[in-house]
Protein backbone atom coordinates (compact mmCIF):
# COMPACT_ATOMS: atom_id res chain seq x y z
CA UNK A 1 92.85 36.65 -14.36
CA UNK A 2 90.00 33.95 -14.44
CA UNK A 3 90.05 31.27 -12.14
CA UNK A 4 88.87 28.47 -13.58
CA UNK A 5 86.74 26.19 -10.52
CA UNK A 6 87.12 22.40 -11.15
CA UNK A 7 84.54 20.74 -13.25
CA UNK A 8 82.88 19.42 -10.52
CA UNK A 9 79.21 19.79 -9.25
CA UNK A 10 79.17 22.26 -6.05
CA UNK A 11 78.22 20.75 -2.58
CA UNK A 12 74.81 22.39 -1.60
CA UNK A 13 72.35 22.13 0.92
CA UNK A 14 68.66 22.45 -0.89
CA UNK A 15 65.15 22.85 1.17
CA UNK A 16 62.38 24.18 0.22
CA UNK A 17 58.85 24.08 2.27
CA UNK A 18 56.23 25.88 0.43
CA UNK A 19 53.44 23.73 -0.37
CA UNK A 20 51.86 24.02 -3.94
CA UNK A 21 48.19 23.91 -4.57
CA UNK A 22 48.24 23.51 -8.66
CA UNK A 23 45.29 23.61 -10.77
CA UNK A 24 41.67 24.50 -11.39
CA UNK A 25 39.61 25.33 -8.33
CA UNK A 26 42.29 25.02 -5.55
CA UNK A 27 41.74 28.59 -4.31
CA UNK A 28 38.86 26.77 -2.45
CA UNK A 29 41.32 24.79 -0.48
CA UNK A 30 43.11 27.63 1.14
CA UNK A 31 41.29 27.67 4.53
CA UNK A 32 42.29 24.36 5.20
CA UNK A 33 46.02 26.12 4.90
CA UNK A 34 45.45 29.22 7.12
CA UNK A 35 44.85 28.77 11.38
CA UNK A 36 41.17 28.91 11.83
CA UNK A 37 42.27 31.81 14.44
CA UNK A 38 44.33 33.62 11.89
CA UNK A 39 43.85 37.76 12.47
CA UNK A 40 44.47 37.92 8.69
CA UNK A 41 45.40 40.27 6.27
CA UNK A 42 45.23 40.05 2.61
CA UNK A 43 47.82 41.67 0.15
CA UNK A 44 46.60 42.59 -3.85
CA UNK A 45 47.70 45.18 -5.90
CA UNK A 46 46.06 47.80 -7.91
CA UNK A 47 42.72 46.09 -8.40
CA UNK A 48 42.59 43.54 -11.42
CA UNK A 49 42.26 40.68 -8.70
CA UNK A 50 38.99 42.17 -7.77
CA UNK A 51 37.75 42.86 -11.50
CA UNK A 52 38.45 39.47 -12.72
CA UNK A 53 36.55 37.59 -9.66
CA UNK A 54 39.46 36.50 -8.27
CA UNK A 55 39.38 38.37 -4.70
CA UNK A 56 35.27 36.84 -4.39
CA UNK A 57 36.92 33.75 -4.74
CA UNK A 58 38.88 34.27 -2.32
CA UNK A 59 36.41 35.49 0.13
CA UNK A 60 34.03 33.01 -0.25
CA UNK A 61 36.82 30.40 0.21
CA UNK A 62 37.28 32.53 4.25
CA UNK A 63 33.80 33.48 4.96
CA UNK A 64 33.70 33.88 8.43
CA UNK A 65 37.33 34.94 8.59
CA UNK A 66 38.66 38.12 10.73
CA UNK A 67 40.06 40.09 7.55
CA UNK A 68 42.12 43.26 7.24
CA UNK A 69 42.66 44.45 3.36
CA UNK A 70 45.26 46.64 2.06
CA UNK A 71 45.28 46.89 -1.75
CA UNK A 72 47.50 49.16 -3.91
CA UNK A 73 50.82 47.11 -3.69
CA UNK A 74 52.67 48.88 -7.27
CA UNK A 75 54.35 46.74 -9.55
CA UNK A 76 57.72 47.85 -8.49
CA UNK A 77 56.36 47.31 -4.88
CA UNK A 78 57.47 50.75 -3.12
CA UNK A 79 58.96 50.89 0.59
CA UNK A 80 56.84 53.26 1.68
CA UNK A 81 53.43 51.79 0.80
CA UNK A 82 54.86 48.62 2.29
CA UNK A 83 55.41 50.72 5.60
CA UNK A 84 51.74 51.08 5.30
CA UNK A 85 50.72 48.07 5.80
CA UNK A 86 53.05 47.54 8.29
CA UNK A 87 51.96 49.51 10.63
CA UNK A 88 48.40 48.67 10.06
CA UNK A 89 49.95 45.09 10.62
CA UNK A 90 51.26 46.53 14.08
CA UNK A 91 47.53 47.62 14.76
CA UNK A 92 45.41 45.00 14.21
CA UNK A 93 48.21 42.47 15.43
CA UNK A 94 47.66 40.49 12.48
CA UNK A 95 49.37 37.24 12.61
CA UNK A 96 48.60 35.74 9.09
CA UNK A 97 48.86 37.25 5.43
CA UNK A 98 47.41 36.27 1.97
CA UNK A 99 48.72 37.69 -1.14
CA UNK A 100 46.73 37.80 -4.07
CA UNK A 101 48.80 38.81 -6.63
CA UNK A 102 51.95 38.51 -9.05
CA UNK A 103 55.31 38.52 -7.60
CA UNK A 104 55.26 42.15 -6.71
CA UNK A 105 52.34 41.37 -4.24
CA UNK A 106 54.24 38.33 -3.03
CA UNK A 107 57.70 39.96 -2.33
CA UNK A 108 55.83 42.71 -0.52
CA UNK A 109 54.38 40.36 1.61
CA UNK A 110 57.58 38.83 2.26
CA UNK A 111 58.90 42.37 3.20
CA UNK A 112 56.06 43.38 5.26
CA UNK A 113 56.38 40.17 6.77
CA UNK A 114 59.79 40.51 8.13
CA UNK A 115 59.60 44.43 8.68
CA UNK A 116 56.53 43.86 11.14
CA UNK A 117 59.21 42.35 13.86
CA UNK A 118 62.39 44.57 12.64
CA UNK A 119 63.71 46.11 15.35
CA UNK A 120 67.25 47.21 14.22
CA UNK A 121 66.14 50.64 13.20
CA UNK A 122 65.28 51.28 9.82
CA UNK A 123 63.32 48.38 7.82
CA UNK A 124 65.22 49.25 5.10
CA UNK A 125 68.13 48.40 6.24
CA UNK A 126 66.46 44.17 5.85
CA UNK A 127 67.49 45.35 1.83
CA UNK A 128 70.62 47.14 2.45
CA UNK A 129 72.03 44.28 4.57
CA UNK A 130 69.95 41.34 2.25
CA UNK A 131 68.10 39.81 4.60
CA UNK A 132 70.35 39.85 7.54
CA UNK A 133 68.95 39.94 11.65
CA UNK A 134 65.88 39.00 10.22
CA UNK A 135 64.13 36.86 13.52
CA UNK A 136 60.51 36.78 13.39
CA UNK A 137 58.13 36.93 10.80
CA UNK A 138 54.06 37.01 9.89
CA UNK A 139 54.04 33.42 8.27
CA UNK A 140 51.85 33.89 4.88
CA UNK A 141 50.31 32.29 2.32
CA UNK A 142 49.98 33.42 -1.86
CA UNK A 143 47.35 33.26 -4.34
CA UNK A 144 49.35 33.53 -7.79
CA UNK A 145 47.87 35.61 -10.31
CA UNK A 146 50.29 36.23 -12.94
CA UNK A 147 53.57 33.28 -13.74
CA UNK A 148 56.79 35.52 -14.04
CA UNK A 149 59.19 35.61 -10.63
CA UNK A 150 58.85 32.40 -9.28
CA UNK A 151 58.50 34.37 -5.89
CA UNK A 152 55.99 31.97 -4.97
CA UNK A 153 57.99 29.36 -4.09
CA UNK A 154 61.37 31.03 -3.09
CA UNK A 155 62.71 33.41 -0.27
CA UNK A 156 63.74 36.14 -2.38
CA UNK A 157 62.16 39.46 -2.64
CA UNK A 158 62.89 42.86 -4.34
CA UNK A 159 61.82 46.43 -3.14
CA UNK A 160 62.24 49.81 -4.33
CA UNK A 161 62.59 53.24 -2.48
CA UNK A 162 61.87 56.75 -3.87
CA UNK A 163 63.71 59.05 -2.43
CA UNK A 164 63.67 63.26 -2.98
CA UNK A 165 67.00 64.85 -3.57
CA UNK A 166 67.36 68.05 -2.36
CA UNK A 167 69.98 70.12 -4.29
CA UNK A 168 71.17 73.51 -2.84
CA UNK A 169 73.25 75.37 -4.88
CA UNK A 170 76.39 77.87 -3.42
CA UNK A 171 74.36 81.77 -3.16
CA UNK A 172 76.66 83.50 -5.83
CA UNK A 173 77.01 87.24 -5.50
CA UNK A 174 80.29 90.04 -5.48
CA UNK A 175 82.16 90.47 -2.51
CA UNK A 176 80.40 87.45 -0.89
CA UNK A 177 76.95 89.29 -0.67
CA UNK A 178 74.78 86.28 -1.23
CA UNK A 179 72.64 85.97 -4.80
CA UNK A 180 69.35 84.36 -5.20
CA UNK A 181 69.28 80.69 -4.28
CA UNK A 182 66.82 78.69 -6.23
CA UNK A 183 66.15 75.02 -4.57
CA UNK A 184 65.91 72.02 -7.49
CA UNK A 185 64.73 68.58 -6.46
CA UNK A 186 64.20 65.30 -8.25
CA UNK A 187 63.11 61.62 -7.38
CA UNK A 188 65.64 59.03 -6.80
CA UNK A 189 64.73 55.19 -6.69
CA UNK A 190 66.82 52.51 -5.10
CA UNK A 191 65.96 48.59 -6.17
CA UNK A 192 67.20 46.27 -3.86
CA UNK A 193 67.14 42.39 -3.00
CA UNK A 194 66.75 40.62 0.30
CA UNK A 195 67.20 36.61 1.25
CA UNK A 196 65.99 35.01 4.43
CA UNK A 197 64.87 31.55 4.99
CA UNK A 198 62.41 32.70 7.21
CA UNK A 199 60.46 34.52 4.57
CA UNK A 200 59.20 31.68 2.34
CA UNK A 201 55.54 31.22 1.71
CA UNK A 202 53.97 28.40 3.57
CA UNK A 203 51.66 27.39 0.58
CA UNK A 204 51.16 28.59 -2.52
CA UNK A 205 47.98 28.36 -5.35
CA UNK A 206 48.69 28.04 -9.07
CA UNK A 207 45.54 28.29 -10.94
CA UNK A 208 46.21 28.61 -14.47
CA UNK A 209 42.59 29.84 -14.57
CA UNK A 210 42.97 33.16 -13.04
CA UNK A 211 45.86 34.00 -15.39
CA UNK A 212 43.21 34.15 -18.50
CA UNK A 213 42.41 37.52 -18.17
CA UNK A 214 46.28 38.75 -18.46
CA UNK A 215 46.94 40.97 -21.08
CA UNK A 216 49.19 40.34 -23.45
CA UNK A 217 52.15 42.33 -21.94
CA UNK A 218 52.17 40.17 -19.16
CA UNK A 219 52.37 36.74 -20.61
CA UNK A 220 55.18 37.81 -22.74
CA UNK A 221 56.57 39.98 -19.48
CA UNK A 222 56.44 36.68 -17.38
CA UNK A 223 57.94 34.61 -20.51
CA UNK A 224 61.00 36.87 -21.20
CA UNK A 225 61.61 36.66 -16.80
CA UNK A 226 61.36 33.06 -16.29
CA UNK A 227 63.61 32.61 -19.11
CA UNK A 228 66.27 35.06 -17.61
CA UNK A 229 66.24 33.56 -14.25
CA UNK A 230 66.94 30.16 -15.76
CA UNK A 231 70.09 31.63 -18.08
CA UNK A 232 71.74 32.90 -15.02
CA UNK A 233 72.11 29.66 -13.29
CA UNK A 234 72.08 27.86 -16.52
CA UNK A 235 74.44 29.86 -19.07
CA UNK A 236 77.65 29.72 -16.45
CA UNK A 237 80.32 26.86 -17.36
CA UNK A 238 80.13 23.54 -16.79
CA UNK A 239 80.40 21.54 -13.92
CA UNK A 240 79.00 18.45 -14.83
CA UNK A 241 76.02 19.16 -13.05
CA UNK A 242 73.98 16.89 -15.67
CA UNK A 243 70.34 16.82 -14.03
CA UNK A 244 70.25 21.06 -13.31
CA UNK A 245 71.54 21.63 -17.08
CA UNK A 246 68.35 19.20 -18.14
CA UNK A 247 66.20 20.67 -15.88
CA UNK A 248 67.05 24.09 -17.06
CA UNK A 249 66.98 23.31 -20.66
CA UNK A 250 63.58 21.44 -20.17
CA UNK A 251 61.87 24.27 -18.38
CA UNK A 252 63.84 27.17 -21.66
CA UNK A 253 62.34 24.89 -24.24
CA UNK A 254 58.92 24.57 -22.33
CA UNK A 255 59.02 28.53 -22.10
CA UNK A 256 59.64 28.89 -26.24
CA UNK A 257 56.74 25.79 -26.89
CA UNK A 258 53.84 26.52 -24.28
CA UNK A 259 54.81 29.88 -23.23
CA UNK A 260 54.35 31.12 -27.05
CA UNK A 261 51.54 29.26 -27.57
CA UNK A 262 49.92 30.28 -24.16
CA UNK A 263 51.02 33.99 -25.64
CA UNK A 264 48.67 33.95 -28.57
CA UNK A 265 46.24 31.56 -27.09
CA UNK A 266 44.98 33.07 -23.52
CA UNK A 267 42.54 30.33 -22.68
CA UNK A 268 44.78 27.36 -23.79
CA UNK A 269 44.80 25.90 -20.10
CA UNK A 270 47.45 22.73 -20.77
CA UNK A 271 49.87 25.71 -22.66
CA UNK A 272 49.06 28.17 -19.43
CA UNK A 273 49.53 25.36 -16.98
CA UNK A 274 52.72 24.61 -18.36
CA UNK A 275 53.53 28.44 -18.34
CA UNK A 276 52.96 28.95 -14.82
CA UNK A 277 54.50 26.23 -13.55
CA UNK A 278 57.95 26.69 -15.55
CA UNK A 279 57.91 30.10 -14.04
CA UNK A 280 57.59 28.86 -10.48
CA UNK A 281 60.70 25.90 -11.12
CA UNK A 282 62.59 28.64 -12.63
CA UNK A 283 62.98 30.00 -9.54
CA UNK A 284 62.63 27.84 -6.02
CA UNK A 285 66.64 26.92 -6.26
CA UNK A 286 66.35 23.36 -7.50
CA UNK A 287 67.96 24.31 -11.45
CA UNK A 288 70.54 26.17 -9.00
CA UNK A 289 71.91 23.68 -6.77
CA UNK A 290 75.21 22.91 -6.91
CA UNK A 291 75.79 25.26 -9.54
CA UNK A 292 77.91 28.41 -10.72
CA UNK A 293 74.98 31.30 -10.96
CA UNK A 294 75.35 35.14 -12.72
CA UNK A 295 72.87 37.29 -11.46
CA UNK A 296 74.92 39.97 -13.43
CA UNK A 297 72.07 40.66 -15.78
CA UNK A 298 69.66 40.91 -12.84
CA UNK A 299 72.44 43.80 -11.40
CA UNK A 300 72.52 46.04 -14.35
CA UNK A 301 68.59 45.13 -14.97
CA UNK A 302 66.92 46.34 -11.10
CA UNK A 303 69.02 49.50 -12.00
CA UNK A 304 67.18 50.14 -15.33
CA UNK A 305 64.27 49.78 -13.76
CA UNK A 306 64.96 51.95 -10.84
CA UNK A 307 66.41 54.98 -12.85
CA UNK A 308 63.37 54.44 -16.04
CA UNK A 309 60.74 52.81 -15.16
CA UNK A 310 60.88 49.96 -17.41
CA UNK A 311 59.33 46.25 -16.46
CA UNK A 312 61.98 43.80 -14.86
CA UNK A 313 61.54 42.04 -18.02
CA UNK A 314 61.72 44.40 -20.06
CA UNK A 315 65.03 45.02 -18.99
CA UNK A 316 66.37 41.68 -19.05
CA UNK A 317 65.28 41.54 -22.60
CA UNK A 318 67.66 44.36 -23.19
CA UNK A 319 70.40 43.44 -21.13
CA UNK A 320 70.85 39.50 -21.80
CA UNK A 321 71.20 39.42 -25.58
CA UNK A 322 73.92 41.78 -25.00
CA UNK A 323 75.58 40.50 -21.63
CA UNK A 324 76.51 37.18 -23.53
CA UNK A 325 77.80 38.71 -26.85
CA UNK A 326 80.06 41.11 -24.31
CA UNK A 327 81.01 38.06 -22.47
CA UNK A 328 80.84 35.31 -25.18
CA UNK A 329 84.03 34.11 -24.92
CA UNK A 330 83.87 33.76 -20.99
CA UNK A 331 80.74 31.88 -21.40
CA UNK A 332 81.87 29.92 -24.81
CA UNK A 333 81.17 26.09 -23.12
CA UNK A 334 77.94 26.87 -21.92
CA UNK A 335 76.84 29.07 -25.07
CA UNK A 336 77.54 25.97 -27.45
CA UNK A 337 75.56 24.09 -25.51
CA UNK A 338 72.75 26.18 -25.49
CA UNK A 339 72.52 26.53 -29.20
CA UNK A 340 72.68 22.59 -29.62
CA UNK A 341 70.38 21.43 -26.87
CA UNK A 342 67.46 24.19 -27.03
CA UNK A 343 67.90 25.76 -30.49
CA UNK A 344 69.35 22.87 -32.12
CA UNK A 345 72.17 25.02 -34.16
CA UNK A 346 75.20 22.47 -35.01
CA UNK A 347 77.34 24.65 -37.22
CA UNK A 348 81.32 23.45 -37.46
CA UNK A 349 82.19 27.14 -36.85
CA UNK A 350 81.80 27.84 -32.86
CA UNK A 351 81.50 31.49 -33.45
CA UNK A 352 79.06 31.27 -35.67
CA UNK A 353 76.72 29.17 -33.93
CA UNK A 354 76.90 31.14 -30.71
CA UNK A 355 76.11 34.36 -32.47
CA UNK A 356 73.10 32.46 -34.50
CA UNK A 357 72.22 31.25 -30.48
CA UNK A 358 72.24 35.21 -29.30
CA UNK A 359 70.44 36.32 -32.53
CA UNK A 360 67.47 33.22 -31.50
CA UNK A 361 67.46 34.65 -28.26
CA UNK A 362 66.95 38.10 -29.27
CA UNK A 363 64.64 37.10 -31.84
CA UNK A 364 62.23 35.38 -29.00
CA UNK A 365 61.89 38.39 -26.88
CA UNK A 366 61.51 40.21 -29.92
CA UNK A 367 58.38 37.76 -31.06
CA UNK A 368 56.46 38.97 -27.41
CA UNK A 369 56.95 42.41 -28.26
CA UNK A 370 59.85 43.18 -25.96
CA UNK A 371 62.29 45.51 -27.35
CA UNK A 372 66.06 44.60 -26.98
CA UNK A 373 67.28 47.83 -26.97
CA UNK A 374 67.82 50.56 -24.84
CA UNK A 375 66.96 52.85 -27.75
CA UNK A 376 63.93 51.60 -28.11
CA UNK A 377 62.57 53.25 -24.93
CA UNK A 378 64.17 56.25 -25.56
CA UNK A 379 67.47 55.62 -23.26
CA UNK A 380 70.06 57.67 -24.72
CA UNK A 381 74.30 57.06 -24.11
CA UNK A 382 74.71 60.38 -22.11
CA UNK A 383 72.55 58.44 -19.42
CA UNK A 384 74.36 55.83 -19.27
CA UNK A 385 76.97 57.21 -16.88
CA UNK A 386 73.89 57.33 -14.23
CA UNK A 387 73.34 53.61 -14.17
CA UNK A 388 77.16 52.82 -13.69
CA UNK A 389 77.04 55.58 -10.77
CA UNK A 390 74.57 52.99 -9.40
CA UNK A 391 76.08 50.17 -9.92
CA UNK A 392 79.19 51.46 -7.97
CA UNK A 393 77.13 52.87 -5.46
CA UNK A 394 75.48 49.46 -4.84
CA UNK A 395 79.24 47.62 -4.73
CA UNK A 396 78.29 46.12 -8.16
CA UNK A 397 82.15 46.26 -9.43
CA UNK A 398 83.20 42.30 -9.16
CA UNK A 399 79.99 40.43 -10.21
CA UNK A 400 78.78 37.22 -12.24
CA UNK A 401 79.85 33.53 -11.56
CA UNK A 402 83.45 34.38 -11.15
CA UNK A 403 83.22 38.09 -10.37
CA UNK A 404 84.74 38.79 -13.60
CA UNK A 405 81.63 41.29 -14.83
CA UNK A 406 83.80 44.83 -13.37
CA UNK A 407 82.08 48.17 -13.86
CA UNK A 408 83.93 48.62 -16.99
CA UNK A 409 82.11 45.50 -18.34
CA UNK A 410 79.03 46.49 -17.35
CA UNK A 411 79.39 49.67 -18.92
CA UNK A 412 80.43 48.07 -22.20
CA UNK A 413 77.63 45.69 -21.66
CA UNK A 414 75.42 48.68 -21.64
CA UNK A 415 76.67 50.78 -24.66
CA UNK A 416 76.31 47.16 -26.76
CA UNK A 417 72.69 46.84 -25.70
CA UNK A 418 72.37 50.38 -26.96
């Protein structure tokens, strides 16, 4: 049965203490933000930072600067590349980090940060236990290159780990004489989250400027994941929380006006601005405050990705369409207010207007070339049983804002996004 909270706004506590640096040119500024004593090392990815200028930039902003470089950081940022760095961290006894990147640089430097100073075994156990015994940390500073996570401004992070699986099978033979054994491995990957206020950048640079060179993909990637993070806290029920549900609808509607238009126009600066900084409120915990949040979508999503491959947006363009027709009625308050306020549907017939609300919501990701179905990437229902085998292996059986989203409804939530 579904408790039903009161309709009240939540008590919260709210801080947040990463300094912004918005607009053209402020990657100059950035020594003024680093100790002039700083051993540093800077973070990037796999290379675009140095092909579009952005990394001489950079380097010309810390001439003179003691810097370490470690480059390679994969979308999907992968534990052990992250273990990498931080030993190389370890070595040089660096004691400042830059990344220059997306939010897969950022959230690795958020891991590396905190794994540097683990000393309860296994860094990976700062995911398995989200965040917890986390002490002492590199502080660090980002350079954002591409508006999608909002991990610029937040103390979230996700990390994956491939692992082999060995499989053995029983020697077969008469009598118990033993048969040929043949050995058959594959490649597992685990996606998991971390929190800790410790791991929140000390400054961050948005300069719409760098983000010109994006392809495509990207912009609508970043487009279809700002707009997910802001459903989860936003498409809940009501709790009279009347300033997050404005914020939240100001920063969707932003997302469908300057994000498209930043989509087709690259080099629209006031459309990109507006981009990247919708994708950085989306996600620093002010919409959030003192509200009911999902993060059910996000569940099922970081296990699509894990077990295919696919973009974190790309899965929550699959999964959200079909996580509120599944749960439609649970969300029904919420849902009619979504197709009033940001898609300005007023038909008499509630049902209708919430499945017109769904169909403009597939219909956007479908306008930035994001497929909304599983079938689309070639994700059949005989695979489905491995992604609720990971959701019950990662205790994802009692989820959403009132931990009404079991494995059964995730499953169904799957076979509808078919």
């Amino acid at each position: 049965t579904i408790q039903i909270a009161e309709a009240h706004m939540l008590n919260f506590e709210y801080q947040n203490p990463t300094k912004i640096l918005f607009g053209k040119g402020q990657i100059a500024k950035i020594s003024n933000e680093i100790p002039s004593d700083a051993r540093l090392m800077i973070l990037y990815g796999c290379g675009s930072v140095i092909a579009n200028g952005t990394m001489d930039i950079v380097k010309k902003a810390l001439a003179g600067r003691k810097i370490t470089e470690f480059g390679g950081i994969e979308p999907n940022p992968d534990y052990d590349t992250l273990m990498q760095a931080v030993a190389i961290a370890k070595k040089e006894k660096i004691t400042y980090m830059l990344a220059v990147g997306g939010g897969s640089v950022i959230d690795a430097a958020k891991f590396i940060s905190a794994a540097t100073f683990w000393e309860l075994g296994d860094p990976w156990e700062i995911l398995k236990n989200q965040g917890k015994g986390i002490r002492m940390v590199i502080p660090f500073g980002c350079i954002l290159t591409l508006p999608a996570t909002g991990s610029e401004m937040n103390h979230h992070a996700v990390i994956s780990r491939k692992t082999r699986q060995i499989a053995l099978p029983t020697a077969s033979g008469s009598q118990g004489n033993a048969g040929a054994v043949s050995i058959h491995s594959s490649i597992e990957s685990e996606k998991l989250a971390f929190s800790s206020e410790k791991v929140f950048p000390q400054f961050a640079v948005l300069d719409p400027v760098v983000t010109f060179s994006l392809p495509k993909s990207q912009i609508a990637n970043g487009i279809a994941d700002a707009f997910g993070h802001v459903m989860e806290q936003y498409l809940t029920y009501p709790v009279n929380a009347n300033l997050q549900d404005r914020f939240a609808e100001s920063i969707l509607k932003t997302l469908i006006e300057d994000g498209i238009k930043s989509y087709h126009e690259p080099e629209d600066y006031d459309s990109r601005a507006n981009l990247m900084w919708c994708a950085t409120m989306a996600l620093n915990g002010l919409i959030g405050a003192g509200v009911p949040q999902d993060w059910s979508t996000h569940a099922i999503a970081h296990e699509l990705t894990a077990l295919f491959g696919l973009a974190h947006a790309q899965t929550l363009a699959i999964v959200l369409p079909a996580a509120l027709l599944v749960r439609r009625a649970e969300k029904k308050e919420k849902l009619l207010q979504y197709a009033d306020r940001i898609w300005n549907i007023h038909d008499a017939d509630p049902e209708k207007a919430i499945e017109q609300a769904i169909s403009k919501t597939t219909e956007l990701f479908e306008s930035l070339g994001l497929a909304t179905r599983l079938s689309r990437y070639g994700i059949t229902a005989a695979q489905l049983p491995e992604v609720s085998a990971k959701l019950l292996k990662h205790g994802m059986t009692g989820i959403g804002e009132r931990g009404s989203v079991t494995l059964e409804v995730c499953e169904e939530i799957l076979h509808t996004a078919l």
